[in-house]
Protein backbone atom coordinates (compact mmCIF):
# COMPACT_ATOMS: atom_id res chain seq x y z
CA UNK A 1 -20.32 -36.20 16.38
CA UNK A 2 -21.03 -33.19 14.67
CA UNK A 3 -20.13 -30.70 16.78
CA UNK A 4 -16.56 -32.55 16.74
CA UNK A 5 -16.83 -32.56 13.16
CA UNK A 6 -17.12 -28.73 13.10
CA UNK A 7 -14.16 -28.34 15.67
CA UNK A 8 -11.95 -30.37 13.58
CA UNK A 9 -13.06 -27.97 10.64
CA UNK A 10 -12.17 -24.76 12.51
CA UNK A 11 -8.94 -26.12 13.66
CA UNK A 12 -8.22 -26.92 10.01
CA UNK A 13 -9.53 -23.83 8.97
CA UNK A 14 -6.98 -21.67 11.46
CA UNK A 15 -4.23 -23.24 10.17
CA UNK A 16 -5.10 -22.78 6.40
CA UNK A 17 -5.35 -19.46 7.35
CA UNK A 18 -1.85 -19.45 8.93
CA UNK A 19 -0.22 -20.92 5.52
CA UNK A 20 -2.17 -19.11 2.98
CA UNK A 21 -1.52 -15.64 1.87
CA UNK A 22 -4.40 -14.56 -0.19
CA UNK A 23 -8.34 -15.40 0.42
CA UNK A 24 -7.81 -17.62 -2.92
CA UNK A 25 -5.00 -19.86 -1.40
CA UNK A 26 -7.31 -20.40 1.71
CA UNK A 27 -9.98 -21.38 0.00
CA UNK A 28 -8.45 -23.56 -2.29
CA UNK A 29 -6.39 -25.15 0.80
CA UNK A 30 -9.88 -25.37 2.47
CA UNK A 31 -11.55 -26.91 -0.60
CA UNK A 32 -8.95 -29.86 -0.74
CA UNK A 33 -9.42 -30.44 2.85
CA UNK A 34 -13.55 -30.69 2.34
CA UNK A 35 -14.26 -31.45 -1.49
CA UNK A 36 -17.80 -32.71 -0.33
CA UNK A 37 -18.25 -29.47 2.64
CA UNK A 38 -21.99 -27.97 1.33
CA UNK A 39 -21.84 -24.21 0.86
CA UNK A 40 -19.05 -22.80 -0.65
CA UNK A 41 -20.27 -19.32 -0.65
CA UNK A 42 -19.79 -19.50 3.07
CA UNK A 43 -16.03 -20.88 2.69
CA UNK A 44 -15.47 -18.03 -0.03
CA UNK A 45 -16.80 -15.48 2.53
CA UNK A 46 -14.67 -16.84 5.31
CA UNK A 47 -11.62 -16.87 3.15
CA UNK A 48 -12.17 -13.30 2.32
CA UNK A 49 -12.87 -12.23 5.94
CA UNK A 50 -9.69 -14.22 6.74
CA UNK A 51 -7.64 -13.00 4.31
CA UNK A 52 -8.70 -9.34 3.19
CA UNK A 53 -7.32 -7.91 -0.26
CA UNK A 54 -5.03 -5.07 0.81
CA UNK A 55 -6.72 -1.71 0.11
């Protein structure tokens, strides 16, 4: 159960990354998706992995 859990997560998180432009918009999307997800540092540090400010 929970490693589907996490595979449905990933798949979600892919495609937020897809439709988002900045690490802001992917977190945000991702934060809708999983209000109650523990650890938002780690979604903020994904986000900005995902979605790098342009030097």
């Amino acid at each position: 159960m929970i490693l589907a859990q996490t595979v449905g997560y990933l798949r979600s998180f892919n495609a937020a990354v897809e439709g988002s432009r900045t690490a802001e918009e992917l977190y945000d999307r991702m934060l809708r998706l999983y209000p109650r997800r523990a650890n938002p540092g780690a979604r903020w540090g994904g986000a900005k992995v995902a979605k790098p400010t342009p030097a």
